[in-house]
Protein backbone atom coordinates (compact mmCIF):
# COMPACT_ATOMS: atom_id res chain seq x y z
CA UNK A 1 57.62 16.18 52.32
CA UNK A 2 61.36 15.06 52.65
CA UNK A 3 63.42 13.81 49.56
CA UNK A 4 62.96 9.84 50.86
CA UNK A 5 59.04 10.48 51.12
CA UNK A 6 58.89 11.86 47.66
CA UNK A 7 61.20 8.68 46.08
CA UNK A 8 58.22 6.33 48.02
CA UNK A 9 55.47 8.60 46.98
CA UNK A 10 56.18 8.70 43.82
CA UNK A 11 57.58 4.92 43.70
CA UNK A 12 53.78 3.64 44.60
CA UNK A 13 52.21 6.22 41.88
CA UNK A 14 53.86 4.07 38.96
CA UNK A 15 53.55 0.34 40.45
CA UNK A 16 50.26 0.31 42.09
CA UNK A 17 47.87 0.38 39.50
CA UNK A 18 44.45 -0.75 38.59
CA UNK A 19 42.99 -1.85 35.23
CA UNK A 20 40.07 -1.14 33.28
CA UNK A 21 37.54 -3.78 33.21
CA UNK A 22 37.33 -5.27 29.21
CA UNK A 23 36.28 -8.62 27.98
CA UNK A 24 37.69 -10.93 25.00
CA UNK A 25 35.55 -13.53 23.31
CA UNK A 26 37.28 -16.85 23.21
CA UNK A 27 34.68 -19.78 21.52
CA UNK A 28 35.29 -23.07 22.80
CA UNK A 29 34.06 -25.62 20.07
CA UNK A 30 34.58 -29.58 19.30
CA UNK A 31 36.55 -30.32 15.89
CA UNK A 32 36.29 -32.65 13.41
CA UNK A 33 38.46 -34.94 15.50
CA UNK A 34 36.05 -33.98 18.47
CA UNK A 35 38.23 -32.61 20.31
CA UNK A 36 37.89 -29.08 22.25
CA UNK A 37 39.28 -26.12 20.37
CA UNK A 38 40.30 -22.68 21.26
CA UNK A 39 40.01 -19.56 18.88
CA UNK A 40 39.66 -15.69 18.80
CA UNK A 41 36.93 -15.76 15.90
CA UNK A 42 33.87 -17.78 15.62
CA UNK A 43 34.50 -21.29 13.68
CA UNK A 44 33.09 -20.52 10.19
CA UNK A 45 30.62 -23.51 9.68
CA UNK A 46 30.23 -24.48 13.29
CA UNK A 47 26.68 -24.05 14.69
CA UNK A 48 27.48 -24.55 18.39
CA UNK A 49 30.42 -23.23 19.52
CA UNK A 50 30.22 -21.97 23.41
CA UNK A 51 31.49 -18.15 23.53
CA UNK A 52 33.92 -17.79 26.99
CA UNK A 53 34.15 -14.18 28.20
CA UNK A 54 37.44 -13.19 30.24
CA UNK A 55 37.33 -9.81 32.20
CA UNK A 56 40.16 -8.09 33.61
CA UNK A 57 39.14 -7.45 37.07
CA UNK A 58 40.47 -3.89 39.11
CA UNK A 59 43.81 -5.47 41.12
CA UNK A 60 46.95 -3.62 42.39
CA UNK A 61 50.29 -5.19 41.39
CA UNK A 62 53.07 -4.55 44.14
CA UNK A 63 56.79 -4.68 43.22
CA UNK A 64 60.13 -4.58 44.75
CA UNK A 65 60.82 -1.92 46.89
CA UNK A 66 62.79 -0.05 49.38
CA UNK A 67 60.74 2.12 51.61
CA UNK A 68 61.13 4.09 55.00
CA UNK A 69 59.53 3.53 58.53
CA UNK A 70 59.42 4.67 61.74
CA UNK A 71 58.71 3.20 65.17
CA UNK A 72 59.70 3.70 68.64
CA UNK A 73 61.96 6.62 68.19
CA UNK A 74 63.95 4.96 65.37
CA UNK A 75 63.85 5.43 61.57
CA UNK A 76 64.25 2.04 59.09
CA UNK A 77 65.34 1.85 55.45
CA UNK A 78 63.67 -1.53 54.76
CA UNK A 79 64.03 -3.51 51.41
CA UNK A 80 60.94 -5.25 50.45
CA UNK A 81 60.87 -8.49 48.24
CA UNK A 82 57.04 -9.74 47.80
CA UNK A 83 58.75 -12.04 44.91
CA UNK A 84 59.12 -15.76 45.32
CA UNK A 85 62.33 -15.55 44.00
CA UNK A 86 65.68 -13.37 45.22
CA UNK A 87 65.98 -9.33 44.68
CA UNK A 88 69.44 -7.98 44.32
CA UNK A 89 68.43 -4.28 45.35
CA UNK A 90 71.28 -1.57 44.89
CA UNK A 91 70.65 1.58 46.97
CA UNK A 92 72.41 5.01 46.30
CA UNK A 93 72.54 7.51 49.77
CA UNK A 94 74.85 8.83 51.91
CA UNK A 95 73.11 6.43 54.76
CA UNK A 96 75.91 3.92 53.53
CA UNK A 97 80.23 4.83 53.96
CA UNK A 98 80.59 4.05 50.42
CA UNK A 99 77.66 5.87 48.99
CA UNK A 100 75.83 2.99 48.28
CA UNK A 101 74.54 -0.68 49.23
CA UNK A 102 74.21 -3.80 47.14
CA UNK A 103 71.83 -6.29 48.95
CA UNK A 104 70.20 -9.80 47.91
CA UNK A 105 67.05 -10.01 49.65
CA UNK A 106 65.27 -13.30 50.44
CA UNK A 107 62.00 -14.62 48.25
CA UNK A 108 58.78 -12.70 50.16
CA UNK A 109 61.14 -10.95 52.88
CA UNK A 110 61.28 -7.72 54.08
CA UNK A 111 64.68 -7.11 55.24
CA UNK A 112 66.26 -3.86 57.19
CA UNK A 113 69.12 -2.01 55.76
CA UNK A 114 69.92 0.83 57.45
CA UNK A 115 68.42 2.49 60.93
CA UNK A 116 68.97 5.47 62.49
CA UNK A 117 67.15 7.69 65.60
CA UNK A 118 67.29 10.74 62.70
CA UNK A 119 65.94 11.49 59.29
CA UNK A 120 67.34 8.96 56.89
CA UNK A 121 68.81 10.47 54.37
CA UNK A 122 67.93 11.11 50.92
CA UNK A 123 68.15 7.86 48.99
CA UNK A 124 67.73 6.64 45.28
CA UNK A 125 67.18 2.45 44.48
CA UNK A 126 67.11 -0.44 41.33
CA UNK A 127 66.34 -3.88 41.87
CA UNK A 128 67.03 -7.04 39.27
CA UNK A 129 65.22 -10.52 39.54
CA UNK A 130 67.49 -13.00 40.90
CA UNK A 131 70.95 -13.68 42.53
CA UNK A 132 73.52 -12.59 40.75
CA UNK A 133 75.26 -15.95 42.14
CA UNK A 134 73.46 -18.11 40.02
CA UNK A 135 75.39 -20.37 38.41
CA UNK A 136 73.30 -22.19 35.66
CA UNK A 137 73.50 -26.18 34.97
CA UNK A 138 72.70 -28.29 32.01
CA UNK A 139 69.31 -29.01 31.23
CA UNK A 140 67.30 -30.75 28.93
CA UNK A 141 64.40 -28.64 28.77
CA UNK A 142 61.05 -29.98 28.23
CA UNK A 143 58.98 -28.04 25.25
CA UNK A 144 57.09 -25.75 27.06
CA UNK A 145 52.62 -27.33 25.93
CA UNK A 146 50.93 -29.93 26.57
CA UNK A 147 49.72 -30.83 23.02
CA UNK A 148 50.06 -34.18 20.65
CA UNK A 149 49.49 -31.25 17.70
CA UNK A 150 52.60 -30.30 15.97
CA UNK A 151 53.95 -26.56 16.56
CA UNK A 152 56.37 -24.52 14.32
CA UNK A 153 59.11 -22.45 16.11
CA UNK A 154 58.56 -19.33 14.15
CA UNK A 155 61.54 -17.23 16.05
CA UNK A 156 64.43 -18.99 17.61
CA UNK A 157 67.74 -17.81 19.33
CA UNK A 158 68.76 -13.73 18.19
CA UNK A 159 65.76 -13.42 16.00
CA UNK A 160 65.63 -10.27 13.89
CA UNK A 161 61.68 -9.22 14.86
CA UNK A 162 61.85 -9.25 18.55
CA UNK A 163 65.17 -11.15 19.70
CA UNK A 164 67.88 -8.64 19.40
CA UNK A 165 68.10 -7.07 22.92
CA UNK A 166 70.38 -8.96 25.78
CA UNK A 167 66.77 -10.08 27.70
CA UNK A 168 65.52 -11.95 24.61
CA UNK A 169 68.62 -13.06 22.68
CA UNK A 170 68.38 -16.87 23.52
CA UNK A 171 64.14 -16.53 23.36
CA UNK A 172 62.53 -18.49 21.69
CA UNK A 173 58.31 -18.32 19.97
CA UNK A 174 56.28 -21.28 19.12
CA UNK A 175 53.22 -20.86 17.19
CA UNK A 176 49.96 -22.00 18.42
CA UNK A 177 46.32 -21.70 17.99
CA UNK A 178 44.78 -19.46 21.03
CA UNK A 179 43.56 -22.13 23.83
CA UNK A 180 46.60 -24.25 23.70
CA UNK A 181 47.71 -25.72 27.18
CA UNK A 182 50.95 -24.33 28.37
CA UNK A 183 53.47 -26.60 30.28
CA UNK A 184 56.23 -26.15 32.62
CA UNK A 185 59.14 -26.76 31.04
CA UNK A 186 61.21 -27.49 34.07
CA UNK A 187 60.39 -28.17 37.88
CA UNK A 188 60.44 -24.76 40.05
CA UNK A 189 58.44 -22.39 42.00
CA UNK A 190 56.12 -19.79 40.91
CA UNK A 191 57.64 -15.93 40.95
CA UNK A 192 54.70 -13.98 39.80
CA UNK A 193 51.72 -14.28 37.63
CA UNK A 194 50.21 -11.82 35.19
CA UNK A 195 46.94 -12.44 33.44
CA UNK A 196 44.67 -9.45 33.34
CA UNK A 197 45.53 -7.39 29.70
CA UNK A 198 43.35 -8.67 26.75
CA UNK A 199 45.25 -6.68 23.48
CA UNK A 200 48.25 -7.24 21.26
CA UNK A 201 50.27 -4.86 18.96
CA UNK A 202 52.93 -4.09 17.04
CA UNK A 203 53.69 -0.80 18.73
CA UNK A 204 55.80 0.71 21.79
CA UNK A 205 52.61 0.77 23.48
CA UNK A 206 52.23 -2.99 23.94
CA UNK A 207 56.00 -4.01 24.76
CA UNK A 208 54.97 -4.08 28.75
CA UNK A 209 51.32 -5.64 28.24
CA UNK A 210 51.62 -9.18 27.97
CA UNK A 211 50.57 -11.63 30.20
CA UNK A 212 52.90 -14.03 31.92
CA UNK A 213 53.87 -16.59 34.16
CA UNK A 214 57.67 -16.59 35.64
CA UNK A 215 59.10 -19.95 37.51
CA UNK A 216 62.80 -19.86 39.69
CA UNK A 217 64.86 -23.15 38.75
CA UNK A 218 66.75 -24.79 41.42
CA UNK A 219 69.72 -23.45 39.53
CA UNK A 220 68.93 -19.62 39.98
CA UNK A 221 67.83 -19.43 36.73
CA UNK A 222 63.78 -18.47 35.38
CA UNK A 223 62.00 -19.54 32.86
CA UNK A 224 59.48 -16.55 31.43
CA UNK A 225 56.21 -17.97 29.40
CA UNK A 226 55.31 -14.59 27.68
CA UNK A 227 51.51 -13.91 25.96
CA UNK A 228 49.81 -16.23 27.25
CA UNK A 229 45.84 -15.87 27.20
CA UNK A 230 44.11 -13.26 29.77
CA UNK A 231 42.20 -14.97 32.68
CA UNK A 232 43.83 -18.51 31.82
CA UNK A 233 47.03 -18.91 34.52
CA UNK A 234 46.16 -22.23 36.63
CA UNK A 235 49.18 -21.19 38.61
CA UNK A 236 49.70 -18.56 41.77
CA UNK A 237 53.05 -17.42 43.22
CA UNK A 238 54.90 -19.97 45.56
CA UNK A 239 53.25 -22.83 43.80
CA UNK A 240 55.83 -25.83 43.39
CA UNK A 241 55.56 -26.95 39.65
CA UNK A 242 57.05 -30.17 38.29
CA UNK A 243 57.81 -30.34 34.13
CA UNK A 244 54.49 -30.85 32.52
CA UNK A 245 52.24 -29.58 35.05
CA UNK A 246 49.56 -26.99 33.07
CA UNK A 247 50.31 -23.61 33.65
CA UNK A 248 47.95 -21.70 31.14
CA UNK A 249 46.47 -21.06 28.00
CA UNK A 250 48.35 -19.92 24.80
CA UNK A 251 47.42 -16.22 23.53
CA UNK A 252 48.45 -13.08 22.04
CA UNK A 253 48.57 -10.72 24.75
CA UNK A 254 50.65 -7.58 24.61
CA UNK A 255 53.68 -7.08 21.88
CA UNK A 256 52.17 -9.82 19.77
CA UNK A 257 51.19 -10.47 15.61
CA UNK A 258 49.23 -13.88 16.57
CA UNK A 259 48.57 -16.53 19.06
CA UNK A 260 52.24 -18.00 20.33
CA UNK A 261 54.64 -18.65 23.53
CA UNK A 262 57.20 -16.20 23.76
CA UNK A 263 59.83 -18.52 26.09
CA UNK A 264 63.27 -17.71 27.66
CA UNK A 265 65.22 -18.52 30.30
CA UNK A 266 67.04 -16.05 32.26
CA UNK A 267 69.39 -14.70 34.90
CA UNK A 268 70.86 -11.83 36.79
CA UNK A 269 74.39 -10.93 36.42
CA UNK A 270 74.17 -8.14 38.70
CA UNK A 271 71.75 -5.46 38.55
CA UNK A 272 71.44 -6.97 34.58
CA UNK A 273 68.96 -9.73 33.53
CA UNK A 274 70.09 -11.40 30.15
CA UNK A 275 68.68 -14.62 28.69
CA UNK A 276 71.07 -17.65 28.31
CA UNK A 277 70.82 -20.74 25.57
CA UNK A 278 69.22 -23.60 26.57
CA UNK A 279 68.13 -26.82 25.00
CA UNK A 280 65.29 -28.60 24.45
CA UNK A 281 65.29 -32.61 25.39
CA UNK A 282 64.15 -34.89 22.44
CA UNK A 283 62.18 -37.74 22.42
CA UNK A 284 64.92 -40.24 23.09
CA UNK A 285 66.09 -38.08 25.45
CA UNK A 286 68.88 -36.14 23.27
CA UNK A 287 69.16 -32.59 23.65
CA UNK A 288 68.84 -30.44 21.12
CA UNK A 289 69.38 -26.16 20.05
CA UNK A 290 65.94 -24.75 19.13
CA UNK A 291 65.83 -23.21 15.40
CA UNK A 292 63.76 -21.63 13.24
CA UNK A 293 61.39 -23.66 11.35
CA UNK A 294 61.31 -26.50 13.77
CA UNK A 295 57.86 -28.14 13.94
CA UNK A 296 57.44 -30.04 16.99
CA UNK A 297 54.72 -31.74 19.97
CA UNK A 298 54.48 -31.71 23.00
CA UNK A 299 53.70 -34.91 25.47
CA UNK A 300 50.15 -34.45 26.70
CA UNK A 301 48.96 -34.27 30.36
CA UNK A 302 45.80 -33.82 31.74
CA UNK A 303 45.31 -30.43 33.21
């Protein structure tokens, strides 16, 4: 097998995977207010409460990658994005004068960098979401649910539990009982949806579980809505979503102590995603920073 084979072979091994098949019990019941509710644990006092069941289901998850073919007598290093959103893709080989090639492919392209009528040689390759010639704009920032219930902001901007690394710096988590409707926060496309792990933790083991839902901005910049409930996304990649439109179901999935929305905004500054303040509109339509201890609503819309 050459050295380029083995960098593929291997390459597939860690990001085409399948999942186990396990259920969660969500019970859907009316409250006092009769309205529907959402929780984890049967309503104490509540005789009929419907039980939902969510199953992960066995699905392979491609990523970005750069791969070699062959056909009629010539050999391709080909850079694929299956994102709706640009790639910047850095590849390290002799293939290239310099050593190495620095390449923004397309949303959901395959693109060819290098072709030869011999072996191509050895190669190594990273990729970051985005252009790295994003330049963000100004924007009021709708809060991310569709609910008329008020919802604390238990972590804001360079929170000591989970905000202290460049990715999560300007994050910010909103409380919320498990069921809650999830909202776009700003028009964009759909990059990728995950929805398929059931668990939360407080241990390495859960930091790459949780379910979410990533949207490009017409800026360059994307929005992440982390944890969100297993089975509930209402969105699929390439969808075009306007601020407001229902995007999930609040949850605890992965690296999680309770039910929340995990929600940043970030960008690539070349082969480095960080997260970048933003602000949330009011309702008179005055921005505002996010902080700790805020208890806010958000404007309701039918699903």
């Amino acid at each position: 097998m050459k050295i380029s084979e083995l960098c593929i072979a291997s390459f597939l091994l860690v990001t085409l995977f399948t999942c186990n098949s396990f259920g969660q019990e969500i019970y859907k019941h009316k409250d006092n207010n009769g309205k529907w509710a959402f929780s984890d644990k049967r309503p104490a006092g509540i005789q009929e409460a419907e039980s939902l069941e969510y199953k992960e289901h066995k699905k392979s998850t491609q990523k970005p990658m750069v791969y070699t073919k062959s056909h009629d007598g010539w050999n391709y290093l080909v850079a694929y994005n299956p994102y709706h959103a640009p790639i910047e893709f850095k590849v390290l080989s002799s293939a290239f004068e310099s050593g190495s090639h620095t390449y923004v492919a397309p949303s959901a392209k395959q693109e060819i960098l290098y072709k030869s009528q011999t072996v191509i040689p050895a190669y190594r390759y990273g990729w970051q979401l985005g252009d790295p010639a994003t330049r963000e704009t100004d924007y009021p920032y709708r809060f991310p649910m569709s609910s008329k219930m008020m919802h604390e902001i238990t972590q804001s901007f360079n929170g000591a539990f989970s905000h202290t690394d460049e990715q999560n710096n300007y994050a910010v988590d909103i409380s919320m009982p498990v069921g809650t409707h999830i909202s776009a926060a700003r028009d964009g496309t759909v990059i990728w949806t995950k929805d398929d792990y059931h668990m939360s933790g407080r241990t390495e083991y859960f930091l790459d579980k949780a379910n979410y839902i990533k949207i490009l901005h017409a800026d360059g910049t994307y929005a992440v809505y982390a944890h969100i409930l297993m089975g509930s996304a209402n969105v699929q990649p390439g969808d075009k979503v306007i601020a407001g439109d229902i995007l999930a179901r609040s949850g605890s999935s992965g690296y999680s102590t309770g039910p929340h929305l995990h929600f940043v905004v970030r960008k690539n500054i070349g082969l480095k995603t960080v997260s970048i303040p933003f602000m949330f509109a009011g309702q008179n339509g005055s921005p505002f920073t996010p902080r700790q201890g805020m208890r806010l609503d958000g404007v309701a819309k039918s699903p």
